[in-house]
ModelCIF file with pLDDT and N, C-alpha, C, O atoms, coordinates in Angstrom:
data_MODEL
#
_entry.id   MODEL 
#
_entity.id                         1 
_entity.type                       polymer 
_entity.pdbx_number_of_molecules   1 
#
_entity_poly.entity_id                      1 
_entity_poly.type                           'polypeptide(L)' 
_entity_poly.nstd_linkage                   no 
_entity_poly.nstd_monomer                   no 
_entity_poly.pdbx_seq_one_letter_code       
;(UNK)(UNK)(UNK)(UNK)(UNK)(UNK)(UNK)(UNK)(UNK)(UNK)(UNK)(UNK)(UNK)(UNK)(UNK)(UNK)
(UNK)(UNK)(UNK)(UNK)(UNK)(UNK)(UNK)(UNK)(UNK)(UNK)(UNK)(UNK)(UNK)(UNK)(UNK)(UNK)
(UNK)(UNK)(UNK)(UNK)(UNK)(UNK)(UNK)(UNK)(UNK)
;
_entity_poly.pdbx_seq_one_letter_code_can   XXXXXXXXXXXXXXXXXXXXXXXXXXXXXXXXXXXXXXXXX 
_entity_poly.pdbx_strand_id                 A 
#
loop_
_entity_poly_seq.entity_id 
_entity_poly_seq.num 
_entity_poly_seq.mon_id 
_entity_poly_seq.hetero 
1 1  UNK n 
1 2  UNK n 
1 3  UNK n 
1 4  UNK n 
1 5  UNK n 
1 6  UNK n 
1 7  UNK n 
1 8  UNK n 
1 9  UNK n 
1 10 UNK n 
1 11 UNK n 
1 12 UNK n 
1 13 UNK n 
1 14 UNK n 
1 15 UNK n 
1 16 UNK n 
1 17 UNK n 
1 18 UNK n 
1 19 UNK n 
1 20 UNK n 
1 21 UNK n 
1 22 UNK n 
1 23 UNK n 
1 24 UNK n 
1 25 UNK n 
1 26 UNK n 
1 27 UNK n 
1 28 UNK n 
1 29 UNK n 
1 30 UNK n 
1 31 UNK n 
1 32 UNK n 
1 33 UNK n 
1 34 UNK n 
1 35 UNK n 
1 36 UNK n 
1 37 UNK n 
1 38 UNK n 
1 39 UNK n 
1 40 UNK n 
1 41 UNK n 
#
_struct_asym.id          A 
_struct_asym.entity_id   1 
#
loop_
_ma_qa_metric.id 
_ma_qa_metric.mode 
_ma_qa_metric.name 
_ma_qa_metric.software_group_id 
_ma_qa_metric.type 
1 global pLDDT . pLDDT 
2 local  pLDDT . pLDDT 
#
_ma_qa_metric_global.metric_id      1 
_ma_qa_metric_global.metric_value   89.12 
_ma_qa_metric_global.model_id       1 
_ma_qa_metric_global.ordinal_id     1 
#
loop_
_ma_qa_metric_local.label_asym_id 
_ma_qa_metric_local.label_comp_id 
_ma_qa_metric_local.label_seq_id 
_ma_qa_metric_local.metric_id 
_ma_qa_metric_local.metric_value 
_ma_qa_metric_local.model_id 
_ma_qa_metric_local.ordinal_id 
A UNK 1  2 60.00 1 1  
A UNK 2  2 77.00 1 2  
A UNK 3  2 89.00 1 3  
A UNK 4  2 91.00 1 4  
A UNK 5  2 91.00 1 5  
A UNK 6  2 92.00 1 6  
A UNK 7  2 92.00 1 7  
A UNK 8  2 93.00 1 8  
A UNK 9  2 91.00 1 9  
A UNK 10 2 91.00 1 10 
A UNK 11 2 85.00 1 11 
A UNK 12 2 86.00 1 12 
A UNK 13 2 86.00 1 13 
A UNK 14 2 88.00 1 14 
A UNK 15 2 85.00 1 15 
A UNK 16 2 89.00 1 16 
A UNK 17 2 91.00 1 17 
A UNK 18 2 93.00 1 18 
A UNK 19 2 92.00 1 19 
A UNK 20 2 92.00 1 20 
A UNK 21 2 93.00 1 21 
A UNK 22 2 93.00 1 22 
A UNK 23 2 93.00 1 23 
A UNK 24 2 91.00 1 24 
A UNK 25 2 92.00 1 25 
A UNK 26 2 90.00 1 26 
A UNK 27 2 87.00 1 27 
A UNK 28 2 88.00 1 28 
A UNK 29 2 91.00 1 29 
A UNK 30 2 91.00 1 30 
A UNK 31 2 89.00 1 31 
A UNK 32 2 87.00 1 32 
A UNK 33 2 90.00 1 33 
A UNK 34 2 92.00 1 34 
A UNK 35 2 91.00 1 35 
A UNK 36 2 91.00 1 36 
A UNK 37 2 92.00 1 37 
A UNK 38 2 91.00 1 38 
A UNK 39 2 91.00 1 39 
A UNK 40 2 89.00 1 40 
A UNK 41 2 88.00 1 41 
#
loop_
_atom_site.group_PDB 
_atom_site.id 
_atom_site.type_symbol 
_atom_site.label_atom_id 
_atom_site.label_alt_id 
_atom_site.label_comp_id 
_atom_site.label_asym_id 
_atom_site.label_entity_id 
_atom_site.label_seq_id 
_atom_site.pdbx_PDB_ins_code 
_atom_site.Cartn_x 
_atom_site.Cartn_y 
_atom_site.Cartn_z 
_atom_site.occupancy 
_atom_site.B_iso_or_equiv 
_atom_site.pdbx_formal_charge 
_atom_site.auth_seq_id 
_atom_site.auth_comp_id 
_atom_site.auth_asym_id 
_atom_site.auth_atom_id 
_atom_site.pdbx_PDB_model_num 
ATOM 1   N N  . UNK A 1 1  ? 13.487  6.473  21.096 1.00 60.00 ? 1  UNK A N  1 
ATOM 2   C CA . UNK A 1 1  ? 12.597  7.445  21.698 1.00 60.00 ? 1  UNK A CA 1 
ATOM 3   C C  . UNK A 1 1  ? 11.404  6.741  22.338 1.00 60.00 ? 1  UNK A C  1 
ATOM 4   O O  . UNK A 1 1  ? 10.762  5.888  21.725 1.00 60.00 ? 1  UNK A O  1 
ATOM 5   N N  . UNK A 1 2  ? 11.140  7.097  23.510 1.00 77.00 ? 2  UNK A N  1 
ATOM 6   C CA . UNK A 1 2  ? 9.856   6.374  24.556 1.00 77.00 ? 2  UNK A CA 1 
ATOM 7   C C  . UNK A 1 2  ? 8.784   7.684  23.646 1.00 77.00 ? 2  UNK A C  1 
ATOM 8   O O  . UNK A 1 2  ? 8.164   7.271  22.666 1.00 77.00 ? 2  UNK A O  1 
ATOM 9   N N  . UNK A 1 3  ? 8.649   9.050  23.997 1.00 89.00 ? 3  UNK A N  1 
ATOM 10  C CA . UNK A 1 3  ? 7.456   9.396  23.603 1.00 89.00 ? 3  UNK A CA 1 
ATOM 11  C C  . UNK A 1 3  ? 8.304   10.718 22.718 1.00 89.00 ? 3  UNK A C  1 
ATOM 12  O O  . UNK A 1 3  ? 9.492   10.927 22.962 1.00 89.00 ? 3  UNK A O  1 
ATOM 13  N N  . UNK A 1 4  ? 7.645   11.447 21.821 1.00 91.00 ? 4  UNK A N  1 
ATOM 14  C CA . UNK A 1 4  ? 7.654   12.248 21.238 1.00 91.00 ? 4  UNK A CA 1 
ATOM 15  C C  . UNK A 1 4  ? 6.698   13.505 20.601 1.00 91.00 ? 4  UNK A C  1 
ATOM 16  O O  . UNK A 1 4  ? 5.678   13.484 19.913 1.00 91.00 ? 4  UNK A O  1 
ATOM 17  N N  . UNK A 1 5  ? 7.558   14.656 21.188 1.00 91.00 ? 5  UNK A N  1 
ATOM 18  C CA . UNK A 1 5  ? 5.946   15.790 21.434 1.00 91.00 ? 5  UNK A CA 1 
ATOM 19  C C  . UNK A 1 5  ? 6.195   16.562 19.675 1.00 91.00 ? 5  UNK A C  1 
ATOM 20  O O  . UNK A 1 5  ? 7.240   16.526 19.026 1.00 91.00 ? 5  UNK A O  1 
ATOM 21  N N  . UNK A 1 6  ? 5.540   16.882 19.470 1.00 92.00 ? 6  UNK A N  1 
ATOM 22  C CA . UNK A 1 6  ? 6.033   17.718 18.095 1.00 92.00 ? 6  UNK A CA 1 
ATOM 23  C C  . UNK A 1 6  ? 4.996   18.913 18.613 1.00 92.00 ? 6  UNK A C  1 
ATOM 24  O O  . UNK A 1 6  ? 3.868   18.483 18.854 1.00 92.00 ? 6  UNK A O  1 
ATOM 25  N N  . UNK A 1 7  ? 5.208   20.517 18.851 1.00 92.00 ? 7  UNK A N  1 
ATOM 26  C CA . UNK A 1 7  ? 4.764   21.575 18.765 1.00 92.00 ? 7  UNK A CA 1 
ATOM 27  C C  . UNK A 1 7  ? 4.414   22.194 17.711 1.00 92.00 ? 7  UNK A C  1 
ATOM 28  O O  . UNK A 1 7  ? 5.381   22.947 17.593 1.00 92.00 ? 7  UNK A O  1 
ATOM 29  N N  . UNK A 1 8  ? 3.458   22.529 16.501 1.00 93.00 ? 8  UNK A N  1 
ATOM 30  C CA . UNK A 1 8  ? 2.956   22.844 15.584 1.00 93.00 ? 8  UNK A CA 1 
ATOM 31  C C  . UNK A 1 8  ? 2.435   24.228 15.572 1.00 93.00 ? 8  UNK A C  1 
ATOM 32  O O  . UNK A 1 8  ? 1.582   24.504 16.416 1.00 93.00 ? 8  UNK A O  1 
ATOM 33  N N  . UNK A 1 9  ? 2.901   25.331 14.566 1.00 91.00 ? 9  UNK A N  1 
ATOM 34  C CA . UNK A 1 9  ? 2.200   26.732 14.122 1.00 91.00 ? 9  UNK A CA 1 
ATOM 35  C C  . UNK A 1 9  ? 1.919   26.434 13.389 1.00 91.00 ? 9  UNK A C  1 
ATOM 36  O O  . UNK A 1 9  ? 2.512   25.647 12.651 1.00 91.00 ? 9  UNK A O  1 
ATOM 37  N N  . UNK A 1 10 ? 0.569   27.057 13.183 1.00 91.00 ? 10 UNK A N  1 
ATOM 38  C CA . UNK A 1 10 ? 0.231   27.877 11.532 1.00 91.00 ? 10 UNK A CA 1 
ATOM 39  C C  . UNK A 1 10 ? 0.498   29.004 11.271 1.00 91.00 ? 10 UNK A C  1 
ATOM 40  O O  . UNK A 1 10 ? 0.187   29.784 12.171 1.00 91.00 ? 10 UNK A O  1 
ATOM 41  N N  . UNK A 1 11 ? 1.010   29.504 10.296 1.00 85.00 ? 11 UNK A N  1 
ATOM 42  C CA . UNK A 1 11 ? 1.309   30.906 10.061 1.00 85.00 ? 11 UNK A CA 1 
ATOM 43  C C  . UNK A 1 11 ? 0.078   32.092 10.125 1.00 85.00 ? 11 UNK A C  1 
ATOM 44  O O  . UNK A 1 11 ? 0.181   33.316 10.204 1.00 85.00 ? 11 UNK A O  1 
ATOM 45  N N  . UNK A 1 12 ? -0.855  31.415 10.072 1.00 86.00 ? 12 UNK A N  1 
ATOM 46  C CA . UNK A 1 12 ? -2.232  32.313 9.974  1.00 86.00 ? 12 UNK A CA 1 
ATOM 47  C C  . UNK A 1 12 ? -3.104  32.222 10.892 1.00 86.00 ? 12 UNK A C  1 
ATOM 48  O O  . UNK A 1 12 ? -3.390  31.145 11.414 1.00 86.00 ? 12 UNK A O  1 
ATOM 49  N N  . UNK A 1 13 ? -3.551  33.153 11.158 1.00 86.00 ? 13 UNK A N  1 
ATOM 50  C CA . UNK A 1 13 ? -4.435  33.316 12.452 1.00 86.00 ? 13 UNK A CA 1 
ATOM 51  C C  . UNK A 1 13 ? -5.760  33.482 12.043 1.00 86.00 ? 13 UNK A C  1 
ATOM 52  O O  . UNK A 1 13 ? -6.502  33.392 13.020 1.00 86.00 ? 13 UNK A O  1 
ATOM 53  N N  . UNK A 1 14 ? -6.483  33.729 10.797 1.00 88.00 ? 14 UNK A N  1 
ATOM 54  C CA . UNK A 1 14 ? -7.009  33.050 10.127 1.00 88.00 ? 14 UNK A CA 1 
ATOM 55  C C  . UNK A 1 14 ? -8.238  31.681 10.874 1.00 88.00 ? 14 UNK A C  1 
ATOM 56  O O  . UNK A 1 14 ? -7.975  30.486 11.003 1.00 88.00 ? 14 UNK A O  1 
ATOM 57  N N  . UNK A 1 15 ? -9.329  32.270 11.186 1.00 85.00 ? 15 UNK A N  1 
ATOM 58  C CA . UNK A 1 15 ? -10.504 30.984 11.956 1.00 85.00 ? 15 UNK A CA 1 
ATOM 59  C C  . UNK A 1 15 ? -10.512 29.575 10.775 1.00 85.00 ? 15 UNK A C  1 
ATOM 60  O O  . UNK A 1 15 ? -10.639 28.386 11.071 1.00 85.00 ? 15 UNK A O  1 
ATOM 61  N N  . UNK A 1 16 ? -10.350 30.119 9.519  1.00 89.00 ? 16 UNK A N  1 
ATOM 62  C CA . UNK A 1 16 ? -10.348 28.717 9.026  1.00 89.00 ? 16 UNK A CA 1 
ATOM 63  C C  . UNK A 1 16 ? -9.503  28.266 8.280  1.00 89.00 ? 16 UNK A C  1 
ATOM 64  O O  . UNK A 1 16 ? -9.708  27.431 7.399  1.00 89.00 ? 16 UNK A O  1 
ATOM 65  N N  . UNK A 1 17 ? -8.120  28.944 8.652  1.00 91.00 ? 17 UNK A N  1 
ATOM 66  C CA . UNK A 1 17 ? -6.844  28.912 8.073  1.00 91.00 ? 17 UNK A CA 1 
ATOM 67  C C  . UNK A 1 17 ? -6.539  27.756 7.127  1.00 91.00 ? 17 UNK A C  1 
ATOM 68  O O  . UNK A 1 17 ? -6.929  26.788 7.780  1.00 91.00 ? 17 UNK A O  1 
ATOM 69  N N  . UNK A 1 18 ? -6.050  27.272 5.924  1.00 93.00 ? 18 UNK A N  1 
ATOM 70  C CA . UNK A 1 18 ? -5.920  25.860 4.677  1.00 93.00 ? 18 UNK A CA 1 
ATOM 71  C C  . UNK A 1 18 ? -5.204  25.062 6.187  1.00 93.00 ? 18 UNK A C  1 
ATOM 72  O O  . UNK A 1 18 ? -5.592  24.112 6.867  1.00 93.00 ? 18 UNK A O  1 
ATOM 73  N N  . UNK A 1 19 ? -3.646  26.243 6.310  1.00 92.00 ? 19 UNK A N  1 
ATOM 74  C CA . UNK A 1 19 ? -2.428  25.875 6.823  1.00 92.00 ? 19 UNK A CA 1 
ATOM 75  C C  . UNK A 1 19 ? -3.213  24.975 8.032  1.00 92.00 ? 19 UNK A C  1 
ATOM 76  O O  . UNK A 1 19 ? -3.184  23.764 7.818  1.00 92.00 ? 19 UNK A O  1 
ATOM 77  N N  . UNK A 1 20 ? -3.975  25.439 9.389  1.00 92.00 ? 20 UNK A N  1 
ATOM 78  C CA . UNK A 1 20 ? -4.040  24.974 10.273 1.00 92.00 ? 20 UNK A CA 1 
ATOM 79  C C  . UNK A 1 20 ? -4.759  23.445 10.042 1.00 92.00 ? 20 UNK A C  1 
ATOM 80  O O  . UNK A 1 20 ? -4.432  22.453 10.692 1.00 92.00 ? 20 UNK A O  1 
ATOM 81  N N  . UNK A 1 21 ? -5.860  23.459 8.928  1.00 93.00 ? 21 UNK A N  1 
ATOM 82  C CA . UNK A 1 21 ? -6.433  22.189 8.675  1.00 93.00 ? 21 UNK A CA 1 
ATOM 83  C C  . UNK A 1 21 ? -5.220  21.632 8.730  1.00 93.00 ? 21 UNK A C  1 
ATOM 84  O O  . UNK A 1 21 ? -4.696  21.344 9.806  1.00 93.00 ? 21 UNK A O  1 
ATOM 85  N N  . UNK A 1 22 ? -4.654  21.425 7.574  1.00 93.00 ? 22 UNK A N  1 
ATOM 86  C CA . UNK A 1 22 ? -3.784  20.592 7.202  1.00 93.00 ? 22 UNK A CA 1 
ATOM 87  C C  . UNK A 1 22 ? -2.669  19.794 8.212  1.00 93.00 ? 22 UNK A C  1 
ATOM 88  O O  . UNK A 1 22 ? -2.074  18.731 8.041  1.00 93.00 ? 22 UNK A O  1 
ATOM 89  N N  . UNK A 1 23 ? -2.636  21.133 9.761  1.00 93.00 ? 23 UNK A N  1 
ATOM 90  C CA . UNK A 1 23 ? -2.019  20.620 10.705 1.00 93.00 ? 23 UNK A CA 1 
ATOM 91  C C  . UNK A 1 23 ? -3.026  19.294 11.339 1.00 93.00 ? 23 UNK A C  1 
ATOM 92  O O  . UNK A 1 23 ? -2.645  18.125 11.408 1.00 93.00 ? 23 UNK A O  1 
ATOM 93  N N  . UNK A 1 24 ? -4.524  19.859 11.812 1.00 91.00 ? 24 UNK A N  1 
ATOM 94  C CA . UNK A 1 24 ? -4.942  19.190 12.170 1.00 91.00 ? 24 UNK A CA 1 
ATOM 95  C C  . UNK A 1 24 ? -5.499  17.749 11.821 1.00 91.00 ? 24 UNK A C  1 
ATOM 96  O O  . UNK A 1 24 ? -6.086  16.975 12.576 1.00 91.00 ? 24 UNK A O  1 
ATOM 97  N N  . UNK A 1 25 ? -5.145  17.571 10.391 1.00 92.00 ? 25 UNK A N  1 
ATOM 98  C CA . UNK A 1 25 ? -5.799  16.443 9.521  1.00 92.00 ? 25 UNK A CA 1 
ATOM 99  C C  . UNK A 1 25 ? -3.619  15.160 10.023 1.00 92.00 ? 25 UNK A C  1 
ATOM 100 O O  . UNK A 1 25 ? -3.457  13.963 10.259 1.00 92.00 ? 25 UNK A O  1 
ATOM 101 N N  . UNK A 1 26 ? -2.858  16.032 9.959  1.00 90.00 ? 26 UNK A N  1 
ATOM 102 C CA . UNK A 1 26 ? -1.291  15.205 9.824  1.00 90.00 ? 26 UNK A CA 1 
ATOM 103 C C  . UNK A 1 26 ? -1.865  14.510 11.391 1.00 90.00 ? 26 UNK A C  1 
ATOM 104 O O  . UNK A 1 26 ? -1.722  13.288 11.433 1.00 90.00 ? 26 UNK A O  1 
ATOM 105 N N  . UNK A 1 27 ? -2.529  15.189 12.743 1.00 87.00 ? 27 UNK A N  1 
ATOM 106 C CA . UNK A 1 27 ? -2.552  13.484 13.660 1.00 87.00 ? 27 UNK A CA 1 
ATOM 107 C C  . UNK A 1 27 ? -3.066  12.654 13.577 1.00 87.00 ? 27 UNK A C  1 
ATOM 108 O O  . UNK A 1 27 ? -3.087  11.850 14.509 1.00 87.00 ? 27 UNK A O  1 
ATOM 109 N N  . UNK A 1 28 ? -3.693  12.452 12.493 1.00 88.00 ? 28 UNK A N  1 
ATOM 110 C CA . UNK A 1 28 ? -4.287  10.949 12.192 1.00 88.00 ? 28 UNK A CA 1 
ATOM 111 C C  . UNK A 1 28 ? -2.815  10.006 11.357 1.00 88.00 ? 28 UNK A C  1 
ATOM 112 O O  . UNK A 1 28 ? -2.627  8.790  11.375 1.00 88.00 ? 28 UNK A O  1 
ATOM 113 N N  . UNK A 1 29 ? -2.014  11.016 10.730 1.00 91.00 ? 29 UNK A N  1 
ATOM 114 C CA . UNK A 1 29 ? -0.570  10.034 10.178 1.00 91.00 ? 29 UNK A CA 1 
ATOM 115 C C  . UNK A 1 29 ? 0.499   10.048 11.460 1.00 91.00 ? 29 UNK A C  1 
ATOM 116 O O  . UNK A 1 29 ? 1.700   9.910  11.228 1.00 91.00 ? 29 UNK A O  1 
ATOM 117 N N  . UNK A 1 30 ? 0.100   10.187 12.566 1.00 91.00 ? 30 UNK A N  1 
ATOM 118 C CA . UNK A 1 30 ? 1.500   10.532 13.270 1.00 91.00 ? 30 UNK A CA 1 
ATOM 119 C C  . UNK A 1 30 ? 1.508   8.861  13.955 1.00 91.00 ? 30 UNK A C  1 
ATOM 120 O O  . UNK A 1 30 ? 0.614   8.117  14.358 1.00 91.00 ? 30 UNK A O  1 
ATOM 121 N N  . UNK A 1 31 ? 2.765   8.761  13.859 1.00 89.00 ? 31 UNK A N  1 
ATOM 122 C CA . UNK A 1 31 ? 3.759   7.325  14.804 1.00 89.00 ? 31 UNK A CA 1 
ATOM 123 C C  . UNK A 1 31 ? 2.806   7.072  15.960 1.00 89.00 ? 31 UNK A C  1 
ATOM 124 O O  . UNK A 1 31 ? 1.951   7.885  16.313 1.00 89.00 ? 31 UNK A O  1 
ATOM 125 N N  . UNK A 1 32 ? 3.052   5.660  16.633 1.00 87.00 ? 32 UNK A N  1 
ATOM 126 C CA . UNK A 1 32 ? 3.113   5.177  18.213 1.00 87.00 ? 32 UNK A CA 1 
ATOM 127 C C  . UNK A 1 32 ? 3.933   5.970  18.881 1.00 87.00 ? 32 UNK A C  1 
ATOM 128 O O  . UNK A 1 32 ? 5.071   6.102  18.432 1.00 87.00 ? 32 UNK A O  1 
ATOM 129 N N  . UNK A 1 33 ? 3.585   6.612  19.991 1.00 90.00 ? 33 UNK A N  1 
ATOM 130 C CA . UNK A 1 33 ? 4.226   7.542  21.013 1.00 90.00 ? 33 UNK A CA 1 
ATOM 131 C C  . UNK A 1 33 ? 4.561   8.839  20.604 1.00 90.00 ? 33 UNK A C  1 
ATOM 132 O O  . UNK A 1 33 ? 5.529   9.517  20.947 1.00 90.00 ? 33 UNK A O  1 
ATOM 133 N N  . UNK A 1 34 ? 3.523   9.144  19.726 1.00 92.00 ? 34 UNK A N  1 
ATOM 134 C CA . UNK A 1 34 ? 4.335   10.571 18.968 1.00 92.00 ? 34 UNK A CA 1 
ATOM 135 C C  . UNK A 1 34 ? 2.704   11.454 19.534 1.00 92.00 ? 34 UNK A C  1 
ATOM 136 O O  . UNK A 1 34 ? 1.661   11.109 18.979 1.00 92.00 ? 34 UNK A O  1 
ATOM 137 N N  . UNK A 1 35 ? 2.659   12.660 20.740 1.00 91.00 ? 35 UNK A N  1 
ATOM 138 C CA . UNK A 1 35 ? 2.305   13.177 20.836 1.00 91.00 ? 35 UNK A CA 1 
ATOM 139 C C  . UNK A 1 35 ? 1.799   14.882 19.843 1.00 91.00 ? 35 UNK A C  1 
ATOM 140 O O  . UNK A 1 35 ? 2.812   15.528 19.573 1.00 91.00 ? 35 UNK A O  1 
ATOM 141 N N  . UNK A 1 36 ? 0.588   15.501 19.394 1.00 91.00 ? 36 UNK A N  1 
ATOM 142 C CA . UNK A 1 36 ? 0.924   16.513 18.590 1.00 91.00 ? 36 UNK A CA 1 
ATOM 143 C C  . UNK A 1 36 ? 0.078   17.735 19.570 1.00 91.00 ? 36 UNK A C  1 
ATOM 144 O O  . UNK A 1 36 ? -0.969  17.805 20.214 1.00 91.00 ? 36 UNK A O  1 
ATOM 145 N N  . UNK A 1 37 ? 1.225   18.599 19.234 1.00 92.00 ? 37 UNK A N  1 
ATOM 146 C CA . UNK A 1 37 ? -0.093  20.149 19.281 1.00 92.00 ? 37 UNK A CA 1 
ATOM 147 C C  . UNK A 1 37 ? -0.116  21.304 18.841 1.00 92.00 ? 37 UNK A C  1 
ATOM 148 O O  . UNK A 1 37 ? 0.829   22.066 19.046 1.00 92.00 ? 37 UNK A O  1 
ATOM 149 N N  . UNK A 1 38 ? -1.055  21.621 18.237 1.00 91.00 ? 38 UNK A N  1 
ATOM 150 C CA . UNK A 1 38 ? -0.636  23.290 17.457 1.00 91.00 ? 38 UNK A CA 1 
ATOM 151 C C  . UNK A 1 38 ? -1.102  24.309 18.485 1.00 91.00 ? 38 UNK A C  1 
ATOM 152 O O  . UNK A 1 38 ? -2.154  24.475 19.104 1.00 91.00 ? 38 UNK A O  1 
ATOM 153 N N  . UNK A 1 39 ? 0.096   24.943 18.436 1.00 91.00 ? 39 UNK A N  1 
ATOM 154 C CA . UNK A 1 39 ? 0.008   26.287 19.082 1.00 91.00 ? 39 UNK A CA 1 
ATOM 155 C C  . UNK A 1 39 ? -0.757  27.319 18.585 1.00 91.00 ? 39 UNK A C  1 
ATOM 156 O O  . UNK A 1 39 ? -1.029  27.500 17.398 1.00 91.00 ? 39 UNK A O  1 
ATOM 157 N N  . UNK A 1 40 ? -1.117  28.031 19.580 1.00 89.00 ? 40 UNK A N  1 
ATOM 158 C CA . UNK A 1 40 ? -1.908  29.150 19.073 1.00 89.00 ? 40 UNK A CA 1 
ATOM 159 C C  . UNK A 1 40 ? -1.453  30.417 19.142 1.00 89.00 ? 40 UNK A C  1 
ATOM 160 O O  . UNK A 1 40 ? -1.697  31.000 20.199 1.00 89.00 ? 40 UNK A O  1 
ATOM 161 N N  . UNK A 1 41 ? -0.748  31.116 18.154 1.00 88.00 ? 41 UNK A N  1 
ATOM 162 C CA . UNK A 1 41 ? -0.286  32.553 18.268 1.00 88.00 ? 41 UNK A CA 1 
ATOM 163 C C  . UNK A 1 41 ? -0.935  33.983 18.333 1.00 88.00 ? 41 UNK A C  1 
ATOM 164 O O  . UNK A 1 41 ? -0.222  34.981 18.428 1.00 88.00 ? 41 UNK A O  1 
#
C-alpha cells in the first residue's frame, strides 16, 4: 500500500463524546502513509 485513508464514526453526536476522543487521540498511533478522518454524522 502507497497511502491509506481510514474513514472514522463515532456513534455519538454528543460535543464531547468518550467515543470521538478516543478517535481523535488513535492519529497519533497511526502508520507512515496512513491518512485519518472522522466523519461527522
Amino acid at each position: 500500500f502507497t497511502n491509506i485513508h481510514i474513514a472514522a464514526i463515532a456513534g455519538s453526536l454528543r460535543k464531547n463524546s468518550f467515543n470521538k476522543k478516543l478517535l481523535q487521540s488513535a492519529v497519533n498511533l497511526l502508520p507512515e502513509n496512513t491518512s485519518f478522518e472522522i466523519l461527522d454524522l
